[in-house]
PDB file of N, CA and C in Angstrom:
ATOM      1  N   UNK A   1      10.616   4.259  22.962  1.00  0.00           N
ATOM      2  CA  UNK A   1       9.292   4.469  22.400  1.00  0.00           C
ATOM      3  C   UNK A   1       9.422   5.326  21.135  1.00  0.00           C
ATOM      4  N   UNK A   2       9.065   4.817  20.333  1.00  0.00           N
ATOM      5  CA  UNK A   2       9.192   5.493  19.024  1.00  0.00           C
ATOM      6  C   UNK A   2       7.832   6.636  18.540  1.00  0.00           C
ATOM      7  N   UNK A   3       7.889   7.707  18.373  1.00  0.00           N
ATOM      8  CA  UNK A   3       6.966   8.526  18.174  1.00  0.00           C
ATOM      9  C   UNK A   3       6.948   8.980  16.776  1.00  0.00           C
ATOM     10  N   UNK A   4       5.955   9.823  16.506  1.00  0.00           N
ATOM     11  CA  UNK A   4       5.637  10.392  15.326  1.00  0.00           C
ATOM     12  C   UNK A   4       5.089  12.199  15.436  1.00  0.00           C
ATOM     13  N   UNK A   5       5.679  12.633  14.551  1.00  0.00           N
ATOM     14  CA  UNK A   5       5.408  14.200  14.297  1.00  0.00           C
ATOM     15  C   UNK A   5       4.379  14.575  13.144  1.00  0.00           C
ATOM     16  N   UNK A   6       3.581  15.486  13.252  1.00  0.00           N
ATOM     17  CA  UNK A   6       2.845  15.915  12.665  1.00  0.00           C
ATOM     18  C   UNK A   6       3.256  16.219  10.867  1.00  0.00           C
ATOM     19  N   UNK A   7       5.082  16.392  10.670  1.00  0.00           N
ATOM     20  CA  UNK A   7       5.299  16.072   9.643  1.00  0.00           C
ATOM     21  C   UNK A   7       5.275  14.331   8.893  1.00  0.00           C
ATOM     22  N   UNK A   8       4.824  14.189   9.334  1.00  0.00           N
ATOM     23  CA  UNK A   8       5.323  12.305   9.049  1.00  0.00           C
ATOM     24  C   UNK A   8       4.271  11.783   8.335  1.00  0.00           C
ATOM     25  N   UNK A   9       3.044  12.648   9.051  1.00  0.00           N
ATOM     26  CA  UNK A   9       1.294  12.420   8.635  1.00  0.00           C
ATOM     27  C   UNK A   9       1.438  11.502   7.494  1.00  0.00           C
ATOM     28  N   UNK A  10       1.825  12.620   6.266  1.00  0.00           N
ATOM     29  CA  UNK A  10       0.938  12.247   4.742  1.00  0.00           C
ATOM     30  C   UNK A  10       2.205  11.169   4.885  1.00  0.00           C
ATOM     31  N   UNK A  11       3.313  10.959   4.785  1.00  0.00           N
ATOM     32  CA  UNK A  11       4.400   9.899   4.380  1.00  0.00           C
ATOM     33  C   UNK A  11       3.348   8.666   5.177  1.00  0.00           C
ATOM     34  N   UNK A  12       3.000   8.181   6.368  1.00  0.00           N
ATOM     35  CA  UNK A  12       2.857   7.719   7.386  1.00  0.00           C
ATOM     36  C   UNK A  12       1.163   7.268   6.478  1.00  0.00           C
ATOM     37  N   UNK A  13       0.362   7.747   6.238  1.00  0.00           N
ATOM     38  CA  UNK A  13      -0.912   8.102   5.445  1.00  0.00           C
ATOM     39  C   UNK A  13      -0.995   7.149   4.231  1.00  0.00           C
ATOM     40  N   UNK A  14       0.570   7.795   3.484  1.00  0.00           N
ATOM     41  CA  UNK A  14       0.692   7.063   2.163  1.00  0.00           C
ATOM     42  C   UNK A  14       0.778   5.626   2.155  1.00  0.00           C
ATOM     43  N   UNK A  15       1.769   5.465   3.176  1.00  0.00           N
ATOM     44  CA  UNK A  15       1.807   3.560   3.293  1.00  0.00           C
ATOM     45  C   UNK A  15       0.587   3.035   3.938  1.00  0.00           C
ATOM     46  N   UNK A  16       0.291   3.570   4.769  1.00  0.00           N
ATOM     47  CA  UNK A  16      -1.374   2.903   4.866  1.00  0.00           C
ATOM     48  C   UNK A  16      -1.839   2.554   3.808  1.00  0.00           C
ATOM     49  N   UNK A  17      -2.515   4.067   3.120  1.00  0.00           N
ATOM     50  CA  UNK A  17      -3.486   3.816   1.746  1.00  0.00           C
ATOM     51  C   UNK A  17      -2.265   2.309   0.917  1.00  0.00           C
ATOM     52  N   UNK A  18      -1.606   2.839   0.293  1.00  0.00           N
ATOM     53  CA  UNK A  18      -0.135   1.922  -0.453  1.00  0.00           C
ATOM     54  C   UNK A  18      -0.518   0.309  -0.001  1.00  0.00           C
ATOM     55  N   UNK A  19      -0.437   0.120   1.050  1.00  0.00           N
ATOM     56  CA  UNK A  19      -0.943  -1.686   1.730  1.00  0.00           C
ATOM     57  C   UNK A  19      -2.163  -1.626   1.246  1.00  0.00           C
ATOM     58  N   UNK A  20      -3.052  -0.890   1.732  1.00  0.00           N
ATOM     59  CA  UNK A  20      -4.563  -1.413   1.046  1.00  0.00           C
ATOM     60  C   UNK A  20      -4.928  -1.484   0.096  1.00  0.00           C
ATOM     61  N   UNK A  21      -4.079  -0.797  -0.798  1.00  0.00           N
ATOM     62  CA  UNK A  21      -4.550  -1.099  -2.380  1.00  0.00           C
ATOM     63  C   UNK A  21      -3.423  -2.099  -3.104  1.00  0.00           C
ATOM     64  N   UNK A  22      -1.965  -2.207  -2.830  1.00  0.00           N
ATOM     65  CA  UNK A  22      -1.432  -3.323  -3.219  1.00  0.00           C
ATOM     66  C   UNK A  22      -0.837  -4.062  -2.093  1.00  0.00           C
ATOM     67  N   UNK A  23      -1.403  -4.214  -1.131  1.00  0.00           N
ATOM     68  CA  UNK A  23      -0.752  -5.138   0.066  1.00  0.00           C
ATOM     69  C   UNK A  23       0.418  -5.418   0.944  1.00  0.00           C
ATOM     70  N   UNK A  24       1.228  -4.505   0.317  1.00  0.00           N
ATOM     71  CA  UNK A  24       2.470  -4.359   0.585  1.00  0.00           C
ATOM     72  C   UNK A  24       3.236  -3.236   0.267  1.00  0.00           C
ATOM     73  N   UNK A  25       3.992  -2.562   1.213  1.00  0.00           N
ATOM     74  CA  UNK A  25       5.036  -1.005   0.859  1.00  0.00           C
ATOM     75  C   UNK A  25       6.374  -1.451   1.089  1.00  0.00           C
ATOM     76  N   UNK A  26       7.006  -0.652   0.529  1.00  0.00           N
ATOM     77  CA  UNK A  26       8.921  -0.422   0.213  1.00  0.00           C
ATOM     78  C   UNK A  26       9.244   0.890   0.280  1.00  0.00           C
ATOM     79  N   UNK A  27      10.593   1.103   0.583  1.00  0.00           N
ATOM     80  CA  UNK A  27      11.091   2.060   0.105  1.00  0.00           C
ATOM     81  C   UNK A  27      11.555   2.883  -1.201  1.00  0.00           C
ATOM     82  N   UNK A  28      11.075   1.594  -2.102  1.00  0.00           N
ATOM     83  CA  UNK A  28      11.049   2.356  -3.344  1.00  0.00           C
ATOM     84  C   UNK A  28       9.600   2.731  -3.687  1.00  0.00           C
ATOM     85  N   UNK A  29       8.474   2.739  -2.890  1.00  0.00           N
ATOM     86  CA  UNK A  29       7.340   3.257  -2.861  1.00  0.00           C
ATOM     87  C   UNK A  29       7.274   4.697  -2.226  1.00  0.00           C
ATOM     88  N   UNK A  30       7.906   4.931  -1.689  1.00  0.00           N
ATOM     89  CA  UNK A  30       8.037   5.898  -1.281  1.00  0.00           C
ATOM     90  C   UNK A  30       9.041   6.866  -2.039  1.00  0.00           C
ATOM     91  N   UNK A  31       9.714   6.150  -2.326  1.00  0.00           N
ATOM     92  CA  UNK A  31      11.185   7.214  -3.197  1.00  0.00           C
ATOM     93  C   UNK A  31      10.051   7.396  -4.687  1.00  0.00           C
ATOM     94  N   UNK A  32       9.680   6.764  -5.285  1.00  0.00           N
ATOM     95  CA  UNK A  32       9.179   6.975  -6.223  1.00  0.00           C
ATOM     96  C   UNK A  32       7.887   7.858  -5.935  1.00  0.00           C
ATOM     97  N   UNK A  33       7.046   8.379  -4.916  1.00  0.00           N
ATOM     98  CA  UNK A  33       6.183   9.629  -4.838  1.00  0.00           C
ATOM     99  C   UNK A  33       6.629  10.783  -4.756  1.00  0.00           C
ATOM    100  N   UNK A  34       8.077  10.290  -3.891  1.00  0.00           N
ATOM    101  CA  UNK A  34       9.172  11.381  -3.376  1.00  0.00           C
ATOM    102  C   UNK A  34       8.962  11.877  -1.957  1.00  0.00           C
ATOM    103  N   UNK A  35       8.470  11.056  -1.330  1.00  0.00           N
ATOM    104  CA  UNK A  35       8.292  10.981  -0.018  1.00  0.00           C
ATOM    105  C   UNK A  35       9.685  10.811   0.605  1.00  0.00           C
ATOM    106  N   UNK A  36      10.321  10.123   0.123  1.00  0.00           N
ATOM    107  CA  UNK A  36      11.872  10.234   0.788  1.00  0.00           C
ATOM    108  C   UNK A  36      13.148  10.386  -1.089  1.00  0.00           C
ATOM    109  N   UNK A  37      13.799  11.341  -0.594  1.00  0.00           N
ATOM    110  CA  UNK A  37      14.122  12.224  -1.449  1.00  0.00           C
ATOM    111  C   UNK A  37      15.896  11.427  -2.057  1.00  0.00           C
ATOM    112  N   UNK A  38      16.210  10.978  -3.429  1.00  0.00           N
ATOM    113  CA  UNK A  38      17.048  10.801  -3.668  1.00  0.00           C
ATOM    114  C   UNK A  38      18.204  11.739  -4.383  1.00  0.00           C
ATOM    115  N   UNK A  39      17.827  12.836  -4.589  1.00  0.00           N
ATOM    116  CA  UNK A  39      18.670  13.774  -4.462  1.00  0.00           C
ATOM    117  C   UNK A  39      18.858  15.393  -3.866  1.00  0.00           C
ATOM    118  N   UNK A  40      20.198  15.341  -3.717  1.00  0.00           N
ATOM    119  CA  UNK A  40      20.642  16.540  -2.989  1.00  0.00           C
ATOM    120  C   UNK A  40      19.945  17.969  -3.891  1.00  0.00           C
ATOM    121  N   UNK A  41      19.615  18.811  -2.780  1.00  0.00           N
ATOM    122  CA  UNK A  41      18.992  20.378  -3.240  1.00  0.00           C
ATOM    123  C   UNK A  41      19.912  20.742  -4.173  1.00  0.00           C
ATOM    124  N   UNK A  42      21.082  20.614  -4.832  1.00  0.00           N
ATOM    125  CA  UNK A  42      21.697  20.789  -5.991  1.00  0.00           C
ATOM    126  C   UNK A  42      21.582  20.092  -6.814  1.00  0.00           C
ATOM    127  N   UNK A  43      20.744  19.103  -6.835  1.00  0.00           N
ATOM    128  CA  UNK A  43      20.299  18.045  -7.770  1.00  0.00           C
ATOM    129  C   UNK A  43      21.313  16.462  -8.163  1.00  0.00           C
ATOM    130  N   UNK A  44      22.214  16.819  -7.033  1.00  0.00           N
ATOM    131  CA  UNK A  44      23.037  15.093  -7.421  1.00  0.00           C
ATOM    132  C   UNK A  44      22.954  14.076  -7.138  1.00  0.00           C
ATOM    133  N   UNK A  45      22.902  13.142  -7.255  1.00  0.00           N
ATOM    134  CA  UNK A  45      22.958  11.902  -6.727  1.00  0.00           C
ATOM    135  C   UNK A  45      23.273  12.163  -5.139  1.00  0.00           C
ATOM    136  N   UNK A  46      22.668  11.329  -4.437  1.00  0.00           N
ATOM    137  CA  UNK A  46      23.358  11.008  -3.171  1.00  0.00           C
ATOM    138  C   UNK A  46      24.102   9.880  -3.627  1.00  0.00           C
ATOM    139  N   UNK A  47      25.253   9.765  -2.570  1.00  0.00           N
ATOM    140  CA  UNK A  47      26.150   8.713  -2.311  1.00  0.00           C
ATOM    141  C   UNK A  47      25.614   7.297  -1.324  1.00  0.00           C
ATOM    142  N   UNK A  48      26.873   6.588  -1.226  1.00  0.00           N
ATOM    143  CA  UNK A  48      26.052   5.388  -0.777  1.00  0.00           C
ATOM    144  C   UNK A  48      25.742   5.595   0.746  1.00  0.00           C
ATOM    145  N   UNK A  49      26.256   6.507   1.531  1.00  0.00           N
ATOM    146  CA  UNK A  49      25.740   6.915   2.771  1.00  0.00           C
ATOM    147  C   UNK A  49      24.177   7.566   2.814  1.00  0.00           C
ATOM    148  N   UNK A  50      24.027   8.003   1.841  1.00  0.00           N
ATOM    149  CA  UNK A  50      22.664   8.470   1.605  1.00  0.00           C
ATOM    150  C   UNK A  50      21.431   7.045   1.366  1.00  0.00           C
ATOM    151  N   UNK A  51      22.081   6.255   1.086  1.00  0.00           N
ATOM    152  CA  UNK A  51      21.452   5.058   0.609  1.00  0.00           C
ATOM    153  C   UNK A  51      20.826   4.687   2.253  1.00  0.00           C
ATOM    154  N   UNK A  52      21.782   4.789   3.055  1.00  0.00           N
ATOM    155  CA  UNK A  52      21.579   4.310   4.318  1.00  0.00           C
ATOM    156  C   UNK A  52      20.688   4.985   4.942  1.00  0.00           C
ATOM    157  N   UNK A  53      20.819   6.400   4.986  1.00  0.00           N
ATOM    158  CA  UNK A  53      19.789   7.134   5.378  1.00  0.00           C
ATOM    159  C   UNK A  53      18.637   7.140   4.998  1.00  0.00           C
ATOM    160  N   UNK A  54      18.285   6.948   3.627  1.00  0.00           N
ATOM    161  CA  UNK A  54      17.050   6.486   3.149  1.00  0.00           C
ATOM    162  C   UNK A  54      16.461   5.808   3.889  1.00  0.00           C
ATOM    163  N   UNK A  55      16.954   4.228   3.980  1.00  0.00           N
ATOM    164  CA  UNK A  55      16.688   3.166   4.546  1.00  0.00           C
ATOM    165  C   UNK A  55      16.496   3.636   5.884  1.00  0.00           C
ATOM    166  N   UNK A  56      17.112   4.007   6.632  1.00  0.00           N
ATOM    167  CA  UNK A  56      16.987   4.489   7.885  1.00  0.00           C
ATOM    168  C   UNK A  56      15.654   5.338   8.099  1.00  0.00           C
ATOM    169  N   UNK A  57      15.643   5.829   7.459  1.00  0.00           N
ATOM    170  CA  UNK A  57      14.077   6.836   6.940  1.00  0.00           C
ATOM    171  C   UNK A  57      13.388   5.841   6.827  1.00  0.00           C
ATOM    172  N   UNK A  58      13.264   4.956   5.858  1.00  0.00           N
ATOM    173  CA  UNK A  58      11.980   3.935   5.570  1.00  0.00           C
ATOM    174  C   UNK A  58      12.000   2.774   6.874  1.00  0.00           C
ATOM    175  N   UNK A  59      13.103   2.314   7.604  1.00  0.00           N
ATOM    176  CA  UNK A  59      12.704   1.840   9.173  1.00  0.00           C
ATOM    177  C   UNK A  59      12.278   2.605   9.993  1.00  0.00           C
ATOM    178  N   UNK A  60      12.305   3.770  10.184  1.00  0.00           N
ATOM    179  CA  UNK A  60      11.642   4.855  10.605  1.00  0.00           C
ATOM    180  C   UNK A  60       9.965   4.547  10.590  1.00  0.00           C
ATOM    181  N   UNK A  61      10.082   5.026   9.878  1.00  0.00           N
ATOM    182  CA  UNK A  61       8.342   5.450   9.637  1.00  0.00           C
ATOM    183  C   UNK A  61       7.728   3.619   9.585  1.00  0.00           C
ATOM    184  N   UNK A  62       8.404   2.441   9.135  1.00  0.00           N
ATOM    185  CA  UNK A  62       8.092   0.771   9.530  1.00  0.00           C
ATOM    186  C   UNK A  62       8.023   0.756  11.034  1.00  0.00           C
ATOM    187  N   UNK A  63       9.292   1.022  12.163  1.00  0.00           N
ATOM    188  CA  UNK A  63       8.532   1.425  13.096  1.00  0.00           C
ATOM    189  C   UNK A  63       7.370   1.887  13.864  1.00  0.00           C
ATOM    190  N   UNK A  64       6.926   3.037  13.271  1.00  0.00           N
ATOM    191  CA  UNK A  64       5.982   3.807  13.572  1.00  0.00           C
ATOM    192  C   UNK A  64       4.781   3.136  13.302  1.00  0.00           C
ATOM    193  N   UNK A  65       5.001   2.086  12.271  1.00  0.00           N
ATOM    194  CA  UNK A  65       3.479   1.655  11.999  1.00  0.00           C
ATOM    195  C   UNK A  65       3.274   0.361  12.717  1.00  0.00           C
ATOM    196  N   UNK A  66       4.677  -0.301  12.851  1.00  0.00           N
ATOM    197  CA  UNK A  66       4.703  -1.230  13.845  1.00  0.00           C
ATOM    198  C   UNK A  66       4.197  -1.023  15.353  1.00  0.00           C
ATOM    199  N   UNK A  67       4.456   0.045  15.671  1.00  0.00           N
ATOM    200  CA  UNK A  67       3.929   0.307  17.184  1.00  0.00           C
ATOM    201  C   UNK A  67       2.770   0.939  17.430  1.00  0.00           C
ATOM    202  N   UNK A  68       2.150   0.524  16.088  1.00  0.00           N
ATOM    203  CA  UNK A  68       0.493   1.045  16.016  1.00  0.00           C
ATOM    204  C   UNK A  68      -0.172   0.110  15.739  1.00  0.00           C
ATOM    205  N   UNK A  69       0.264  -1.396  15.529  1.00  0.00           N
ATOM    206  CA  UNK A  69       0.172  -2.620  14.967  1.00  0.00           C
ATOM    207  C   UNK A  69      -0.555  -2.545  14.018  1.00  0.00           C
ATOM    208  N   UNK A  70      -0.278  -1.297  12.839  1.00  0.00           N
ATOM    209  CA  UNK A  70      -1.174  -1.312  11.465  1.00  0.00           C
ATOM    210  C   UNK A  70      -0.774  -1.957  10.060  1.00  0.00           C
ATOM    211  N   UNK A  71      -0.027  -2.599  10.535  1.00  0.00           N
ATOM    212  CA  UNK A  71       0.732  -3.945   8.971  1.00  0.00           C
ATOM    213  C   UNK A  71       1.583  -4.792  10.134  1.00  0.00           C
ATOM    214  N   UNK A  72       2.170  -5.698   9.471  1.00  0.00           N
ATOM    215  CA  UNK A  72       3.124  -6.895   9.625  1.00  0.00           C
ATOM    216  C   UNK A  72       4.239  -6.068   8.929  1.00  0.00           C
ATOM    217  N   UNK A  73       5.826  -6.010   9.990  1.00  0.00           N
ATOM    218  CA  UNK A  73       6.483  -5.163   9.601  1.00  0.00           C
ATOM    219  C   UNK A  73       7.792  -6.400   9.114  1.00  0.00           C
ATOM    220  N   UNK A  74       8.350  -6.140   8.239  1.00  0.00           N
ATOM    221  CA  UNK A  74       9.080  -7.008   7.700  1.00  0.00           C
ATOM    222  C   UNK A  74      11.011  -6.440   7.707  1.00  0.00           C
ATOM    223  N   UNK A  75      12.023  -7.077   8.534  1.00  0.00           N
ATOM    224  CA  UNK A  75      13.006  -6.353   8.740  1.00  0.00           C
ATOM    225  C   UNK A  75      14.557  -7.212   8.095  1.00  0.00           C
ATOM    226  N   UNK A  76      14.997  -7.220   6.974  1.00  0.00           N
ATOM    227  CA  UNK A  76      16.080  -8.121   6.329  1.00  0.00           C
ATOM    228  C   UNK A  76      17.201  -7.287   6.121  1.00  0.00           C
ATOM    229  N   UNK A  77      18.076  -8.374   5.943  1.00  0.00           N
ATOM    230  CA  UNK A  77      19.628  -7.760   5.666  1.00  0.00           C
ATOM    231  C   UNK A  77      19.312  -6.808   4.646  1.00  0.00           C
ATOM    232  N   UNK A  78      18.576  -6.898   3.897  1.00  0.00           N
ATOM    233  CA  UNK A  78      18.702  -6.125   2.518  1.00  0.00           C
ATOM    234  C   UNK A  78      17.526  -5.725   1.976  1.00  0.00           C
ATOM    235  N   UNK A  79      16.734  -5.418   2.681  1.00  0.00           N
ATOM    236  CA  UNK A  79      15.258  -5.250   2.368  1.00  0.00           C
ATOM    237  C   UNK A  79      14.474  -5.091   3.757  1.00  0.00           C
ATOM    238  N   UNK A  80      13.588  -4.256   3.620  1.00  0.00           N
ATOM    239  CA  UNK A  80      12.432  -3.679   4.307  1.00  0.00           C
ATOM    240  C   UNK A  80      11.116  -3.593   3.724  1.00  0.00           C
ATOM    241  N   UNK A  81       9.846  -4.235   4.505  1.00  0.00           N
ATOM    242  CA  UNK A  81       8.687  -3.931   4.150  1.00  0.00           C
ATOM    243  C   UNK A  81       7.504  -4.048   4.969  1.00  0.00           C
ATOM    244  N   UNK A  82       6.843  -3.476   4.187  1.00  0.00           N
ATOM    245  CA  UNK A  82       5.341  -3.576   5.322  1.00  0.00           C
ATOM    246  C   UNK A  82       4.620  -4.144   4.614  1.00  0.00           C
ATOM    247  N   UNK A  83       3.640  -5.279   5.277  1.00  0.00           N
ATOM    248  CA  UNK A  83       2.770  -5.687   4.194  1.00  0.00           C
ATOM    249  C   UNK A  83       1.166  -5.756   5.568  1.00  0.00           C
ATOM    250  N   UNK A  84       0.029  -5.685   4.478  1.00  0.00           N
ATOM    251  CA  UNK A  84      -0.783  -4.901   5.219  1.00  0.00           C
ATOM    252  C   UNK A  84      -1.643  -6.337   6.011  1.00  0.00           C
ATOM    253  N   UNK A  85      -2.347  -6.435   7.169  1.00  0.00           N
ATOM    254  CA  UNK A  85      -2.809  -6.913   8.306  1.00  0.00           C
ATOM    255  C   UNK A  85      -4.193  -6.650   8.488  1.00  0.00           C
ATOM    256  N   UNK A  86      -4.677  -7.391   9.743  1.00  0.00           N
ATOM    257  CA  UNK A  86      -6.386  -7.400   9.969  1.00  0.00           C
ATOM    258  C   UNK A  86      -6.492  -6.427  10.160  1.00  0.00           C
ATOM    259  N   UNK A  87      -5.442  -5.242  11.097  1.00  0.00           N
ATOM    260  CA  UNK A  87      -5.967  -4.146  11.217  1.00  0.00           C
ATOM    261  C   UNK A  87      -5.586  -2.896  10.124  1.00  0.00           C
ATOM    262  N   UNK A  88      -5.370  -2.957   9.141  1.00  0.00           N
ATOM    263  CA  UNK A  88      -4.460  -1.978   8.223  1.00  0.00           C
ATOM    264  C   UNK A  88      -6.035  -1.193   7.651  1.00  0.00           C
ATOM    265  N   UNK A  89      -6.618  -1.933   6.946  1.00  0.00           N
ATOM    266  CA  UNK A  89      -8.154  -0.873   6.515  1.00  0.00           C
ATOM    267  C   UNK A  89      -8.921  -0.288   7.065  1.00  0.00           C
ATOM    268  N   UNK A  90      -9.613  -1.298   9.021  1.00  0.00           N
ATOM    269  CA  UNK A  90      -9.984  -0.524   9.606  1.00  0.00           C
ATOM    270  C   UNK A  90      -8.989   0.719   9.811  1.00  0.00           C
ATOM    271  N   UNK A  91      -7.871   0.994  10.499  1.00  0.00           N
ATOM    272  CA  UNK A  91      -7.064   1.942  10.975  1.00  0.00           C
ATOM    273  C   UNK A  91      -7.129   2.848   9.392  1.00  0.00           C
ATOM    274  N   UNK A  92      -7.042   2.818   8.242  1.00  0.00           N
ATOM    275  CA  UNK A  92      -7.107   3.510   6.946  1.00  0.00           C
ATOM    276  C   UNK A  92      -8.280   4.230   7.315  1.00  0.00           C
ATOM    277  N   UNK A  93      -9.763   3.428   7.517  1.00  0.00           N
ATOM    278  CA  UNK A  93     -11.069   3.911   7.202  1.00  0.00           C
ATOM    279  C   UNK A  93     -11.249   4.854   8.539  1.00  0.00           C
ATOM    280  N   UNK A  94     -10.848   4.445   9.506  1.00  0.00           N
ATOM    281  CA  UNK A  94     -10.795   5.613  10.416  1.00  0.00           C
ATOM    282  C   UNK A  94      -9.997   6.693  10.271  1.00  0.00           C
ATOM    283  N   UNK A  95      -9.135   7.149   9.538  1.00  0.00           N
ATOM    284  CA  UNK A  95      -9.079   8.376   9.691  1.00  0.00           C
ATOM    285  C   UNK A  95      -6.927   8.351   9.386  1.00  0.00           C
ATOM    286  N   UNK A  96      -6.805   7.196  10.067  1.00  0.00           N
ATOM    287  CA  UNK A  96      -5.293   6.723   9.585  1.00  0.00           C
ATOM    288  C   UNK A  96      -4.390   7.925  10.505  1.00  0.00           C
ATOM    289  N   UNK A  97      -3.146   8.274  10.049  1.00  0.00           N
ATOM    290  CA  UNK A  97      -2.672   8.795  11.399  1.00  0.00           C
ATOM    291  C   UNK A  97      -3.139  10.256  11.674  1.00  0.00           C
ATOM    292  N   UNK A  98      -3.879  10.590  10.799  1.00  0.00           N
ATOM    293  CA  UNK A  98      -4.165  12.384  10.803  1.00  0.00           C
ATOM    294  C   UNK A  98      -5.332  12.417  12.297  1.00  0.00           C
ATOM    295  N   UNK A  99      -6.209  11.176  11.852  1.00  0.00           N
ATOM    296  CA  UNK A  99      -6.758  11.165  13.478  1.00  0.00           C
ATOM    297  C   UNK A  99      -6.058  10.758  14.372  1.00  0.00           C
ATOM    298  N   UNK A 100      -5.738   9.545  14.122  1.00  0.00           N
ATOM    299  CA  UNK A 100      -4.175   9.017  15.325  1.00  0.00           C
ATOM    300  C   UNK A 100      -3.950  10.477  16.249  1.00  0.00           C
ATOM    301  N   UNK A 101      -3.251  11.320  15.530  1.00  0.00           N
ATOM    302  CA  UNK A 101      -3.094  12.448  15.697  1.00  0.00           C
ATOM    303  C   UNK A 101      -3.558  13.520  16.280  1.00  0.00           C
ATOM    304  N   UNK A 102      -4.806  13.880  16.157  1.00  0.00           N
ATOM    305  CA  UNK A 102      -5.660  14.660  16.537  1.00  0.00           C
ATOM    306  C   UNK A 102      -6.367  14.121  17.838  1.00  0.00           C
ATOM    307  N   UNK A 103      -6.198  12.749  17.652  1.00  0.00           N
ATOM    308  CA  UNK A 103      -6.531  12.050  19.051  1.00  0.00           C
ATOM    309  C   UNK A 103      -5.340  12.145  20.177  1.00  0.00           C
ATOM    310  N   UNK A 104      -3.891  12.025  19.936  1.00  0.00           N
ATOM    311  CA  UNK A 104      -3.466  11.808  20.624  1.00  0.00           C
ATOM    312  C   UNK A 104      -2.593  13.623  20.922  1.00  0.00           C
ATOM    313  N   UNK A 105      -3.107  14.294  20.231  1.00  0.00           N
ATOM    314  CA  UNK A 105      -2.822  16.307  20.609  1.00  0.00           C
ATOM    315  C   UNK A 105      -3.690  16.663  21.723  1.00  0.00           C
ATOM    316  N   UNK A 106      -5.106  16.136  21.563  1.00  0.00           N
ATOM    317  CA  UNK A 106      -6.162  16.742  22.318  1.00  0.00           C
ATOM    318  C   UNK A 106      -6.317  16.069  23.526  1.00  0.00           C
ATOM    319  N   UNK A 107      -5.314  15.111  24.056  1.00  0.00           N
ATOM    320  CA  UNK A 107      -5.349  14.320  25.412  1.00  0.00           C
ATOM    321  C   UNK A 107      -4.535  15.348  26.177  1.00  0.00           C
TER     322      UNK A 107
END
């Protein structure tokens, strides 16, 4: 069972909003807000193991939205994406995972 932490919110938030306004998220949607981080606190490049972890990060959080059935989750040799579904705006207009959240603390 794949879960989610209260840090994940806004990353988790962003691809919501991200599908509803262009229909589809990546991991370079995310690297480019800086939601998932391409370089090291000394400022270098990561290496190509870092590449993986990224990715691993962005199936991560595709998971998470998969087991909330809030997009169509998309899983390739060489590519990852979410592209957004019947339920992706309602679940946005409600409140998206910050209520998710608050709903599922206060049980």
């Amino acid at each position: 069972m794949i879960e989610f932490e209260k840090g994940d919110i806004e990353t988790l938030d962003f691809m919501v909003a991200t599908m509803v306004q262009k229909k589809s998220v990546n991991g370079q949607d995310l690297i480019d807000e800086g939601y998932i981080k391409t370089e090291s606190s000394e400022g270098f490049e990561f290496n190509v193991r870092a590449d993986d972890r990224r990715a691993d990060e962005f199936v991560r959080y595709l998971s998470i939205l998969d087991k909330y059935e809030v997009c169509d989750c998309f899983y390739g040799e060489d590519s990852e994406f979410g592209r957004k579904n019947e339920n992706t705006l309602r679940f946005h207009l409600g409140g998206g995972f910050k209520a998710l959240y608050s709903e599922l603390t206060s049980q």
